[in-house]
C-alpha atoms as a PDB file:
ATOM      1  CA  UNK A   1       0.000   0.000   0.000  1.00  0.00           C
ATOM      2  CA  UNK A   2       1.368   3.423  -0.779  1.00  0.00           C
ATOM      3  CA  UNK A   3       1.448   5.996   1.687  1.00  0.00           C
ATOM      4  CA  UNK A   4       1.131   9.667   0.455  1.00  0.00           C
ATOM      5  CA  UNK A   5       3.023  12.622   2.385  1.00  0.00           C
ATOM      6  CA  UNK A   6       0.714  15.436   2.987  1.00  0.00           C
ATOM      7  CA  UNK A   7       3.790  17.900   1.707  1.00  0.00           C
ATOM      8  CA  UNK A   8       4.160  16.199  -1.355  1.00  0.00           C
ATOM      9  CA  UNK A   9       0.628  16.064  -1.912  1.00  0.00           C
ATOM     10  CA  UNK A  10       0.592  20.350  -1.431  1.00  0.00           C
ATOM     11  CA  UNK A  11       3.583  20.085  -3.509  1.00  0.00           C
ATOM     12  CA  UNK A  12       2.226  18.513  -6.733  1.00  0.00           C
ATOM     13  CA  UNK A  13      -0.878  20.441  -6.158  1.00  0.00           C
ATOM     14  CA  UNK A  14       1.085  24.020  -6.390  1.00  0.00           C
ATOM     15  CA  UNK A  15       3.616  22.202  -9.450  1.00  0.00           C
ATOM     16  CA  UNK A  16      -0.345  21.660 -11.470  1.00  0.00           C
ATOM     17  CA  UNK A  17      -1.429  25.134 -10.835  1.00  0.00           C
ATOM     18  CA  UNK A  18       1.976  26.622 -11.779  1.00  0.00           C
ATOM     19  CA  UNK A  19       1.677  24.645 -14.997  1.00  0.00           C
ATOM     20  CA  UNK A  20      -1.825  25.024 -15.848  1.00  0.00           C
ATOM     21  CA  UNK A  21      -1.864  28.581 -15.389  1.00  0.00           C
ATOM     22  CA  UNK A  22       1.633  30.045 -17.504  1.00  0.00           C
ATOM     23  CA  UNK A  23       1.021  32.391 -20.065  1.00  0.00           C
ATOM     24  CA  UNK A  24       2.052  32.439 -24.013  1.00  0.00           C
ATOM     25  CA  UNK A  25       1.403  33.983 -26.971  1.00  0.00           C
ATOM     26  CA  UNK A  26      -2.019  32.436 -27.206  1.00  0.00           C
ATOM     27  CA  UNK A  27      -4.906  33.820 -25.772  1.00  0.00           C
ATOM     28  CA  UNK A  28      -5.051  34.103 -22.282  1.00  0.00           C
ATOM     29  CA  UNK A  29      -5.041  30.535 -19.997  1.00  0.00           C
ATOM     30  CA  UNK A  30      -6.866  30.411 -17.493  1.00  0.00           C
ATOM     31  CA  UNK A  31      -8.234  27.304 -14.608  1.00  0.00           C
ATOM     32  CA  UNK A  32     -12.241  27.000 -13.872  1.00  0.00           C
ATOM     33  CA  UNK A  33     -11.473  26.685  -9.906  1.00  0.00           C
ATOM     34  CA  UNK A  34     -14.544  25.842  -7.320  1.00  0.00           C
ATOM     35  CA  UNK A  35     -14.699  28.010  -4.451  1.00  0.00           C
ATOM     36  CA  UNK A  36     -15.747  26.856  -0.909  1.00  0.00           C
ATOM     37  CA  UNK A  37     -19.135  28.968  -1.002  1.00  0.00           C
ATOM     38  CA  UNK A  38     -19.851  26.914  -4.473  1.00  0.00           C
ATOM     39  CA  UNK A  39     -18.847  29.180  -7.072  1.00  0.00           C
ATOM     40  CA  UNK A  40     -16.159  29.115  -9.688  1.00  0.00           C
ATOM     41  CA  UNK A  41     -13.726  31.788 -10.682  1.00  0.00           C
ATOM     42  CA  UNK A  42     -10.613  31.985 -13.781  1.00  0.00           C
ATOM     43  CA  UNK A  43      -7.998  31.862 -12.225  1.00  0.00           C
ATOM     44  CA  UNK A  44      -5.229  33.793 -14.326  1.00  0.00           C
ATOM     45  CA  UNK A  45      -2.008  33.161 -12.711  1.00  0.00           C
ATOM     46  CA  UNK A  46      -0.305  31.720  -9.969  1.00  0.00           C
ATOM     47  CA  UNK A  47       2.876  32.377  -8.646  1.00  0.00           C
ATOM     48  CA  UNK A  48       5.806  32.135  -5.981  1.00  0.00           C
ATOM     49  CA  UNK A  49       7.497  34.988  -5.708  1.00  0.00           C
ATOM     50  CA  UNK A  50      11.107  35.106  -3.713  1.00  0.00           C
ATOM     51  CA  UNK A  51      12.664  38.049  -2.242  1.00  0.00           C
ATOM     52  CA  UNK A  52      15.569  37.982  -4.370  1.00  0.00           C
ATOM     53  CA  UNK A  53      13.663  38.569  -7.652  1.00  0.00           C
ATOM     54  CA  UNK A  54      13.727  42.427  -6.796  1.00  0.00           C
ATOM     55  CA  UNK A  55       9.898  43.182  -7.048  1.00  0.00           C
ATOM     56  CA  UNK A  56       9.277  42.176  -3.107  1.00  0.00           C
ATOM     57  CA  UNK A  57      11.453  42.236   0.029  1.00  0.00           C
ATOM     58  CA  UNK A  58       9.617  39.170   1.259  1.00  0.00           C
ATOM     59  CA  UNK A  59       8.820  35.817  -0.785  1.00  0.00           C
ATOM     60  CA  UNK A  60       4.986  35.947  -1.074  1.00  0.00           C
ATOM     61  CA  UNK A  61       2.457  34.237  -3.372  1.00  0.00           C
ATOM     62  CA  UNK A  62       0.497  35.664  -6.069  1.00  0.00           C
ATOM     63  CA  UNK A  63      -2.719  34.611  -7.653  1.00  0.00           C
ATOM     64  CA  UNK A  64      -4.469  36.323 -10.395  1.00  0.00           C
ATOM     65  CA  UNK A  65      -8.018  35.575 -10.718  1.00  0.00           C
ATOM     66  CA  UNK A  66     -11.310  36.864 -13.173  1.00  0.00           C
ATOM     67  CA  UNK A  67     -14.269  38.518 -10.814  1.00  0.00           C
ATOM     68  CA  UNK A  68     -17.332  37.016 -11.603  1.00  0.00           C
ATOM     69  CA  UNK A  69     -19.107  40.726 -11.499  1.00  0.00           C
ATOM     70  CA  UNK A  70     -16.530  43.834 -11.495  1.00  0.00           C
ATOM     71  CA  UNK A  71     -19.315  46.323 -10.462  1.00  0.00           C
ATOM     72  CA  UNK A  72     -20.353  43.877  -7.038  1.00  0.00           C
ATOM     73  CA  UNK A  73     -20.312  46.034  -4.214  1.00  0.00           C
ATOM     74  CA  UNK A  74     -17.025  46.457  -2.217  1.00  0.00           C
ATOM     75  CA  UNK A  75     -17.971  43.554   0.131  1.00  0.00           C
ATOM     76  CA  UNK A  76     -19.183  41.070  -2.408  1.00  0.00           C
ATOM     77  CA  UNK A  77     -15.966  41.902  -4.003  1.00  0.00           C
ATOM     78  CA  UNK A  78     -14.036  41.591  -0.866  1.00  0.00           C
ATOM     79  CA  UNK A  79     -15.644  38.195   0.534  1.00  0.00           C
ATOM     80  CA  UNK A  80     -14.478  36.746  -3.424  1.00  0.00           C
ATOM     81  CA  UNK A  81     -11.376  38.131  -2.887  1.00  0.00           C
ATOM     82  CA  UNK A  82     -10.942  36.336   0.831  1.00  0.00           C
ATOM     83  CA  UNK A  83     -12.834  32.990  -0.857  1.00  0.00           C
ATOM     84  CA  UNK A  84      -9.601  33.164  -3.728  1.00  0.00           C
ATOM     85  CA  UNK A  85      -7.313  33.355  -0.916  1.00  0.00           C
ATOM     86  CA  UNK A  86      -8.317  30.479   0.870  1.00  0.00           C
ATOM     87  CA  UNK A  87      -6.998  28.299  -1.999  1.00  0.00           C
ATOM     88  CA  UNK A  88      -3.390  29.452  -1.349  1.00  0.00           C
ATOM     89  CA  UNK A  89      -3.468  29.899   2.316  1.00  0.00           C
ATOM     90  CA  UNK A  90      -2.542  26.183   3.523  1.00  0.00           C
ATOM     91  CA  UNK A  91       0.306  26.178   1.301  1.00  0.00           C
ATOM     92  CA  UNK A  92       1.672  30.011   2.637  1.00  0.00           C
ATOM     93  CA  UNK A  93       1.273  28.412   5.968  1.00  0.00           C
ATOM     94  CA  UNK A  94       2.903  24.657   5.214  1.00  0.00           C
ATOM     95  CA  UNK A  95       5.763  26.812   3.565  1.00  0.00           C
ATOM     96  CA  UNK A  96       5.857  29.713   6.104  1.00  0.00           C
ATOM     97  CA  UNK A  97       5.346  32.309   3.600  1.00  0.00           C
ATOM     98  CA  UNK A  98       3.664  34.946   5.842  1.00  0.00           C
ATOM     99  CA  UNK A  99       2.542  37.078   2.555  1.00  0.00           C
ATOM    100  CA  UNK A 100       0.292  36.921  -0.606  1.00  0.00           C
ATOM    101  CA  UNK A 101      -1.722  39.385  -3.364  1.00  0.00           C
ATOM    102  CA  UNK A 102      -4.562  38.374  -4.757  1.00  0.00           C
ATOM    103  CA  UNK A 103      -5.286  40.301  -7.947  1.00  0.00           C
ATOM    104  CA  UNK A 104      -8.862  40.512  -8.753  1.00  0.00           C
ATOM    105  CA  UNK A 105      -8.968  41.454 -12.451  1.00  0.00           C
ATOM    106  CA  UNK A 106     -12.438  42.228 -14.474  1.00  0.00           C
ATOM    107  CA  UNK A 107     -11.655  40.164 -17.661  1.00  0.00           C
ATOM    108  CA  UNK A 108      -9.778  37.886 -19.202  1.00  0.00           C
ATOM    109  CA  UNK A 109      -7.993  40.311 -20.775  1.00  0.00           C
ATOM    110  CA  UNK A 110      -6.803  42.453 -17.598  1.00  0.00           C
ATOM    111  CA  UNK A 111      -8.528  45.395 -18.487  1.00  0.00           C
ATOM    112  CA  UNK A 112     -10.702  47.660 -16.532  1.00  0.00           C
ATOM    113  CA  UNK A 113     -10.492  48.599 -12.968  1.00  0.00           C
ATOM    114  CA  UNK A 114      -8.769  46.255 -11.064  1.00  0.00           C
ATOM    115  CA  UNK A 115      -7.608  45.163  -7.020  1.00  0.00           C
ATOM    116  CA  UNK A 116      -4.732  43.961  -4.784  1.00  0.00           C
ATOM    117  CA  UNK A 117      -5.775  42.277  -1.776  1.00  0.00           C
ATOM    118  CA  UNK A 118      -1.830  41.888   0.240  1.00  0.00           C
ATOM    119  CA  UNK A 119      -2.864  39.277   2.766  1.00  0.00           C
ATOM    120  CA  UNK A 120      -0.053  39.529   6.010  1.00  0.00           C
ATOM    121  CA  UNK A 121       0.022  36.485   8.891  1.00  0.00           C
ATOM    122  CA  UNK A 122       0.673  38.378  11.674  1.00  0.00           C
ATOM    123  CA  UNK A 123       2.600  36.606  14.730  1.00  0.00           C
ATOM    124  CA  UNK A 124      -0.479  35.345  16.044  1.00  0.00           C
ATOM    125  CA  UNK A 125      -0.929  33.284  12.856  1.00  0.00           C
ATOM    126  CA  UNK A 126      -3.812  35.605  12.065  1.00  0.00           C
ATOM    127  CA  UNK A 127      -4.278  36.722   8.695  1.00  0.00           C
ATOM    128  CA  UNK A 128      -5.383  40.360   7.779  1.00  0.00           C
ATOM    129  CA  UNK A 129      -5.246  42.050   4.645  1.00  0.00           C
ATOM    130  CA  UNK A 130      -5.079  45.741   2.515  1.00  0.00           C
ATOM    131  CA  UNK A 131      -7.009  46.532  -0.009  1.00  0.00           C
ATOM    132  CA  UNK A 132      -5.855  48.826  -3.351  1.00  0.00           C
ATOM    133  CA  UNK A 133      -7.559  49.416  -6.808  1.00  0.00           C
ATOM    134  CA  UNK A 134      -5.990  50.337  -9.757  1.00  0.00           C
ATOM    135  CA  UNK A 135      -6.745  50.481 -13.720  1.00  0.00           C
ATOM    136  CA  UNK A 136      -5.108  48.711 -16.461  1.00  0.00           C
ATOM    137  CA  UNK A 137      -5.212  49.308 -19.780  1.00  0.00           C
END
Protein backbone atom coordinates (compact mmCIF):
# COMPACT_ATOMS: atom_id res chain seq x y z
CA UNK A 1 0.00 0.00 0.00
CA UNK A 2 1.37 3.42 -0.78
CA UNK A 3 1.45 6.00 1.69
CA UNK A 4 1.13 9.67 0.46
CA UNK A 5 3.02 12.62 2.38
CA UNK A 6 0.71 15.44 2.99
CA UNK A 7 3.79 17.90 1.71
CA UNK A 8 4.16 16.20 -1.36
CA UNK A 9 0.63 16.06 -1.91
CA UNK A 10 0.59 20.35 -1.43
CA UNK A 11 3.58 20.08 -3.51
CA UNK A 12 2.23 18.51 -6.73
CA UNK A 13 -0.88 20.44 -6.16
CA UNK A 14 1.09 24.02 -6.39
CA UNK A 15 3.62 22.20 -9.45
CA UNK A 16 -0.34 21.66 -11.47
CA UNK A 17 -1.43 25.13 -10.84
CA UNK A 18 1.98 26.62 -11.78
CA UNK A 19 1.68 24.65 -15.00
CA UNK A 20 -1.82 25.02 -15.85
CA UNK A 21 -1.86 28.58 -15.39
CA UNK A 22 1.63 30.04 -17.50
CA UNK A 23 1.02 32.39 -20.06
CA UNK A 24 2.05 32.44 -24.01
CA UNK A 25 1.40 33.98 -26.97
CA UNK A 26 -2.02 32.44 -27.21
CA UNK A 27 -4.91 33.82 -25.77
CA UNK A 28 -5.05 34.10 -22.28
CA UNK A 29 -5.04 30.54 -20.00
CA UNK A 30 -6.87 30.41 -17.49
CA UNK A 31 -8.23 27.30 -14.61
CA UNK A 32 -12.24 27.00 -13.87
CA UNK A 33 -11.47 26.69 -9.91
CA UNK A 34 -14.54 25.84 -7.32
CA UNK A 35 -14.70 28.01 -4.45
CA UNK A 36 -15.75 26.86 -0.91
CA UNK A 37 -19.13 28.97 -1.00
CA UNK A 38 -19.85 26.91 -4.47
CA UNK A 39 -18.85 29.18 -7.07
CA UNK A 40 -16.16 29.11 -9.69
CA UNK A 41 -13.73 31.79 -10.68
CA UNK A 42 -10.61 31.99 -13.78
CA UNK A 43 -8.00 31.86 -12.22
CA UNK A 44 -5.23 33.79 -14.33
CA UNK A 45 -2.01 33.16 -12.71
CA UNK A 46 -0.30 31.72 -9.97
CA UNK A 47 2.88 32.38 -8.65
CA UNK A 48 5.81 32.14 -5.98
CA UNK A 49 7.50 34.99 -5.71
CA UNK A 50 11.11 35.11 -3.71
CA UNK A 51 12.66 38.05 -2.24
CA UNK A 52 15.57 37.98 -4.37
CA UNK A 53 13.66 38.57 -7.65
CA UNK A 54 13.73 42.43 -6.80
CA UNK A 55 9.90 43.18 -7.05
CA UNK A 56 9.28 42.18 -3.11
CA UNK A 57 11.45 42.24 0.03
CA UNK A 58 9.62 39.17 1.26
CA UNK A 59 8.82 35.82 -0.78
CA UNK A 60 4.99 35.95 -1.07
CA UNK A 61 2.46 34.24 -3.37
CA UNK A 62 0.50 35.66 -6.07
CA UNK A 63 -2.72 34.61 -7.65
CA UNK A 64 -4.47 36.32 -10.39
CA UNK A 65 -8.02 35.58 -10.72
CA UNK A 66 -11.31 36.86 -13.17
CA UNK A 67 -14.27 38.52 -10.81
CA UNK A 68 -17.33 37.02 -11.60
CA UNK A 69 -19.11 40.73 -11.50
CA UNK A 70 -16.53 43.83 -11.50
CA UNK A 71 -19.32 46.32 -10.46
CA UNK A 72 -20.35 43.88 -7.04
CA UNK A 73 -20.31 46.03 -4.21
CA UNK A 74 -17.03 46.46 -2.22
CA UNK A 75 -17.97 43.55 0.13
CA UNK A 76 -19.18 41.07 -2.41
CA UNK A 77 -15.97 41.90 -4.00
CA UNK A 78 -14.04 41.59 -0.87
CA UNK A 79 -15.64 38.20 0.53
CA UNK A 80 -14.48 36.75 -3.42
CA UNK A 81 -11.38 38.13 -2.89
CA UNK A 82 -10.94 36.34 0.83
CA UNK A 83 -12.83 32.99 -0.86
CA UNK A 84 -9.60 33.16 -3.73
CA UNK A 85 -7.31 33.35 -0.92
CA UNK A 86 -8.32 30.48 0.87
CA UNK A 87 -7.00 28.30 -2.00
CA UNK A 88 -3.39 29.45 -1.35
CA UNK A 89 -3.47 29.90 2.32
CA UNK A 90 -2.54 26.18 3.52
CA UNK A 91 0.31 26.18 1.30
CA UNK A 92 1.67 30.01 2.64
CA UNK A 93 1.27 28.41 5.97
CA UNK A 94 2.90 24.66 5.21
CA UNK A 95 5.76 26.81 3.56
CA UNK A 96 5.86 29.71 6.10
CA UNK A 97 5.35 32.31 3.60
CA UNK A 98 3.66 34.95 5.84
CA UNK A 99 2.54 37.08 2.55
CA UNK A 100 0.29 36.92 -0.61
CA UNK A 101 -1.72 39.39 -3.36
CA UNK A 102 -4.56 38.37 -4.76
CA UNK A 103 -5.29 40.30 -7.95
CA UNK A 104 -8.86 40.51 -8.75
CA UNK A 105 -8.97 41.45 -12.45
CA UNK A 106 -12.44 42.23 -14.47
CA UNK A 107 -11.66 40.16 -17.66
CA UNK A 108 -9.78 37.89 -19.20
CA UNK A 109 -7.99 40.31 -20.78
CA UNK A 110 -6.80 42.45 -17.60
CA UNK A 111 -8.53 45.39 -18.49
CA UNK A 112 -10.70 47.66 -16.53
CA UNK A 113 -10.49 48.60 -12.97
CA UNK A 114 -8.77 46.25 -11.06
CA UNK A 115 -7.61 45.16 -7.02
CA UNK A 116 -4.73 43.96 -4.78
CA UNK A 117 -5.77 42.28 -1.78
CA UNK A 118 -1.83 41.89 0.24
CA UNK A 119 -2.86 39.28 2.77
CA UNK A 120 -0.05 39.53 6.01
CA UNK A 121 0.02 36.48 8.89
CA UNK A 122 0.67 38.38 11.67
CA UNK A 123 2.60 36.61 14.73
CA UNK A 124 -0.48 35.35 16.04
CA UNK A 125 -0.93 33.28 12.86
CA UNK A 126 -3.81 35.61 12.06
CA UNK A 127 -4.28 36.72 8.70
CA UNK A 128 -5.38 40.36 7.78
CA UNK A 129 -5.25 42.05 4.65
CA UNK A 130 -5.08 45.74 2.52
CA UNK A 131 -7.01 46.53 -0.01
CA UNK A 132 -5.85 48.83 -3.35
CA UNK A 133 -7.56 49.42 -6.81
CA UNK A 134 -5.99 50.34 -9.76
CA UNK A 135 -6.74 50.48 -13.72
CA UNK A 136 -5.11 48.71 -16.46
CA UNK A 137 -5.21 49.31 -19.78
Amino acid sequence: MIKFNPFHIMISWVLVLLLNCTQSDSPQMYREQALKNNTKVKITSIQLVFANQGSTKVDKFWIHFVMNDPKASPEAAESEAKEVFELIRPTCELWGIDSAEVFSIPAISYKGRAFTYEFNRKKSSDWSFTKNDYHTY
